[in-house]
C-alpha atoms as a PDB file:
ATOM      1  CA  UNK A   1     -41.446  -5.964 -45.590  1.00  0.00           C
ATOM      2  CA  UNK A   2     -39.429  -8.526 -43.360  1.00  0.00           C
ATOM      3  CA  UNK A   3     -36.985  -6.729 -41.063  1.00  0.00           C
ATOM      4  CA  UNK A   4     -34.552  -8.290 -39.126  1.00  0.00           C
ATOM      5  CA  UNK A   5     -34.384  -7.389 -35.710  1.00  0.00           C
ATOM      6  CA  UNK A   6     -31.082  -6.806 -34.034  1.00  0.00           C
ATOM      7  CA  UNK A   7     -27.836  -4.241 -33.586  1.00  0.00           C
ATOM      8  CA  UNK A   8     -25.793  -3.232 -37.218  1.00  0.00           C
ATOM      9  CA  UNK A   9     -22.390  -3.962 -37.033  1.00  0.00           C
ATOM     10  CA  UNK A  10     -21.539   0.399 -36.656  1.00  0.00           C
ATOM     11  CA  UNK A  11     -23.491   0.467 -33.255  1.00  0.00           C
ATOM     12  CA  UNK A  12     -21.283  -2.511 -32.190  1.00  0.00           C
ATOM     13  CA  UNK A  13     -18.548  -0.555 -33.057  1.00  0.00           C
ATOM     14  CA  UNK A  14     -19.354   2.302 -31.596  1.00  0.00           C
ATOM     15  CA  UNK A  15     -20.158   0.762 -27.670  1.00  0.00           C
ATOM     16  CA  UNK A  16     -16.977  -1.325 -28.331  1.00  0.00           C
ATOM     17  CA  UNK A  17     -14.892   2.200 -28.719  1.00  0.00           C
ATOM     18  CA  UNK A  18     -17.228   4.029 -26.029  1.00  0.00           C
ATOM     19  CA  UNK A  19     -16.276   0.889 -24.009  1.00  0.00           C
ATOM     20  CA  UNK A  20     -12.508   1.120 -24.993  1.00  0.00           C
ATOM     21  CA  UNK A  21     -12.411   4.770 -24.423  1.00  0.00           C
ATOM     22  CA  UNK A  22     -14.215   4.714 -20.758  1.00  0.00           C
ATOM     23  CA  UNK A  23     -11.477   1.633 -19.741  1.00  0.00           C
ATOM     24  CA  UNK A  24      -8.595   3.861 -21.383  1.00  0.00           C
ATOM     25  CA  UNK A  25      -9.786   6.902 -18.631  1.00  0.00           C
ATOM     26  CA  UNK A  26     -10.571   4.256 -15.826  1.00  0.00           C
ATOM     27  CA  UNK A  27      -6.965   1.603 -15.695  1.00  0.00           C
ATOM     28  CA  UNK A  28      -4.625   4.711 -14.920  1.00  0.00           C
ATOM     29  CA  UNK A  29      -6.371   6.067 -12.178  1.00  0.00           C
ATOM     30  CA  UNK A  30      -6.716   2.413 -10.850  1.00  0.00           C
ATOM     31  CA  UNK A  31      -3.534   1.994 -11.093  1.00  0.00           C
ATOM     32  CA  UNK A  32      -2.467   5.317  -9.819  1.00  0.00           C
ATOM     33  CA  UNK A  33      -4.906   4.515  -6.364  1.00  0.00           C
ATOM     34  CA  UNK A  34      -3.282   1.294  -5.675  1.00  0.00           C
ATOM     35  CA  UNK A  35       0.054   3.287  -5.720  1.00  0.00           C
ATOM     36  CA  UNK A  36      -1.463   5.911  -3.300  1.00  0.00           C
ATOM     37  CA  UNK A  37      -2.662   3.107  -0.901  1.00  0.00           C
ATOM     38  CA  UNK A  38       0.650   1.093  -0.727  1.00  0.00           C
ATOM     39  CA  UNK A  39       1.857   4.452   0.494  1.00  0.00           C
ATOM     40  CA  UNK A  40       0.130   5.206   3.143  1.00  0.00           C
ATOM     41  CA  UNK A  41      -0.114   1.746   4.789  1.00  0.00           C
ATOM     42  CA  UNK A  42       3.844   1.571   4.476  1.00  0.00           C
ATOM     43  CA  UNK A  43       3.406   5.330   6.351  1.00  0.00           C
ATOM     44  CA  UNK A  44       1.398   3.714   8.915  1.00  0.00           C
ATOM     45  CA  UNK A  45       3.478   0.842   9.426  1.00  0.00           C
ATOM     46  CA  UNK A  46       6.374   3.748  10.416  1.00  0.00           C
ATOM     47  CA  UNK A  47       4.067   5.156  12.708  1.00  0.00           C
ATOM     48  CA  UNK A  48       2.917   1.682  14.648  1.00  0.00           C
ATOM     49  CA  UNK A  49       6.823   0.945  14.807  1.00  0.00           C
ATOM     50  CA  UNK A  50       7.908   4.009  16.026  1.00  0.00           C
ATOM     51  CA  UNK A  51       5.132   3.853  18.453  1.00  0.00           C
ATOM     52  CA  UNK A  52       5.643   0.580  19.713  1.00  0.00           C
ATOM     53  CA  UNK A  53       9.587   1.699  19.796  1.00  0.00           C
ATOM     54  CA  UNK A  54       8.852   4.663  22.248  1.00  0.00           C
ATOM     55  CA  UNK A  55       6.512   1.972  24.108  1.00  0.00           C
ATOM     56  CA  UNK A  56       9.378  -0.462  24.708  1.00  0.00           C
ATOM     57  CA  UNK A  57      11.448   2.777  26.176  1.00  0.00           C
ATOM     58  CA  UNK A  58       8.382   4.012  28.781  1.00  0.00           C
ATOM     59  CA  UNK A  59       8.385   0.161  29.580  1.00  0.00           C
ATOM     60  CA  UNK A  60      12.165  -0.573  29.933  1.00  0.00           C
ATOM     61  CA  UNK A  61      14.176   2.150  29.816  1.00  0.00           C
ATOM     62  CA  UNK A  62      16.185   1.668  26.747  1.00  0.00           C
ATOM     63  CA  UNK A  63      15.800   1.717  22.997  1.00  0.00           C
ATOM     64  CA  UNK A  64      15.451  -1.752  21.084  1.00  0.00           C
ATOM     65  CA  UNK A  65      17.196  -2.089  17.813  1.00  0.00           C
ATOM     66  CA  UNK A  66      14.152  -2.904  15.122  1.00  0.00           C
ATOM     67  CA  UNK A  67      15.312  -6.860  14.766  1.00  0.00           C
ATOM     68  CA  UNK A  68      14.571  -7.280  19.021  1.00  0.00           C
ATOM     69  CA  UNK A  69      11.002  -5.047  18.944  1.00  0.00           C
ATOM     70  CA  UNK A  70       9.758  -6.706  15.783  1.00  0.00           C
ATOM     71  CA  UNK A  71      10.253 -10.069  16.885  1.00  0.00           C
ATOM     72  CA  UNK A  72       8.497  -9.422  19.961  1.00  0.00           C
ATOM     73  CA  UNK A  73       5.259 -11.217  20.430  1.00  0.00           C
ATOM     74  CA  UNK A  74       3.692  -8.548  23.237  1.00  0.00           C
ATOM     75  CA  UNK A  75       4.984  -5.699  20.466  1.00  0.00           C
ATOM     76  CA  UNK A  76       3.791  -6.898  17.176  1.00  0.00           C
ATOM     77  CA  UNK A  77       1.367  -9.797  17.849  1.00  0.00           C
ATOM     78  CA  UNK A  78       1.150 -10.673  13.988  1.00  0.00           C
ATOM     79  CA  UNK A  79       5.125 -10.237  13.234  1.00  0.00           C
ATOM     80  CA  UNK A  80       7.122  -7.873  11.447  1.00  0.00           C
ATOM     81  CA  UNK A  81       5.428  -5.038   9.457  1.00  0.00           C
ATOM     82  CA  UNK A  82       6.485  -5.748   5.693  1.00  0.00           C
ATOM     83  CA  UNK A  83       6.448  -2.518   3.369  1.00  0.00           C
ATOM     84  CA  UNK A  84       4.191  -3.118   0.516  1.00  0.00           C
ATOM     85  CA  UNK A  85       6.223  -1.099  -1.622  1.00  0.00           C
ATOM     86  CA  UNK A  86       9.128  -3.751  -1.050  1.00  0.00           C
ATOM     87  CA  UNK A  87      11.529  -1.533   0.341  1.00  0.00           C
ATOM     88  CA  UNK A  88      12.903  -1.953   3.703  1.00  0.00           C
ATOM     89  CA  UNK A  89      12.110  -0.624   7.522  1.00  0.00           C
ATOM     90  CA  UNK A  90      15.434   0.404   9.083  1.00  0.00           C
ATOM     91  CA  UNK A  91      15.826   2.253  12.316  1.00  0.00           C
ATOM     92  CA  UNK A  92      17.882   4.930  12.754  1.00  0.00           C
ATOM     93  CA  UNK A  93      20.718   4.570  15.622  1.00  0.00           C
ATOM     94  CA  UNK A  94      20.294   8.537  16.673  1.00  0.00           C
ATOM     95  CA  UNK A  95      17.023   9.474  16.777  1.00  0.00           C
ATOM     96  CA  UNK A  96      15.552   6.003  16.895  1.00  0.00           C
ATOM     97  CA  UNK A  97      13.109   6.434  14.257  1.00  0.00           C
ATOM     98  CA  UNK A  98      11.974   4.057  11.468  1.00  0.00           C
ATOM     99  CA  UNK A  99      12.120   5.053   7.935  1.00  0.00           C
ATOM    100  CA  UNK A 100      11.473   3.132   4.876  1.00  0.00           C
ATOM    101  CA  UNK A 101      14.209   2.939   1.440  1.00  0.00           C
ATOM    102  CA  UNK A 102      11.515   2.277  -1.101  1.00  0.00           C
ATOM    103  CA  UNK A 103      11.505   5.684  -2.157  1.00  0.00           C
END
């Protein structure tokens, strides 16, 4: 007998739904990571800024408002911090903290 060689079409079904079921498990938690690590570089963005802020006091004596340490070359060399959640930094007046409104 003469017998083709080669895959039936039900065992190319079946890797196309093995395939379909392993993506189906995999996008969430791809998605869910990228979520986790916008987070925490917007976290450490707060922490460099409030850092830098309590920097600018030891170094002259007085609190900058976030616009004046920002722009500062010798205080953030590559510019303002953007949150990659797309909220926005804003200092508080009191405790001169940053905090971030994308939540």
């Amino acid at each position: 007998m003469n017998r083709r060689k080669g895959f039936t079409l039900i065992e190319l079904l079946i890797v196309v739904l093995i395939l379909a079921a392993l993506a189906a498990i995999a996008i969430p938690r791809i998605a869910a990571s990228s979520t986790t690590a916008k987070q925490n570089a917007c976290a450490t963005n707060i922490d460099i800024m409030n850092s830098q802020i309590e920097m600018w006091y030891a170094n002259k004596g007085s609190y900058p408002d976030l616009a004046t340490i920002t722009g500062d070359d010798d205080y953030f060399p590559e510019g303002t911090p953007v949150c990659p959640l797309d909220g926005t930094y804003e200092m508080n007046a009191t405790t001169h903290r940053v905090s971030c409104d994308h939540e």
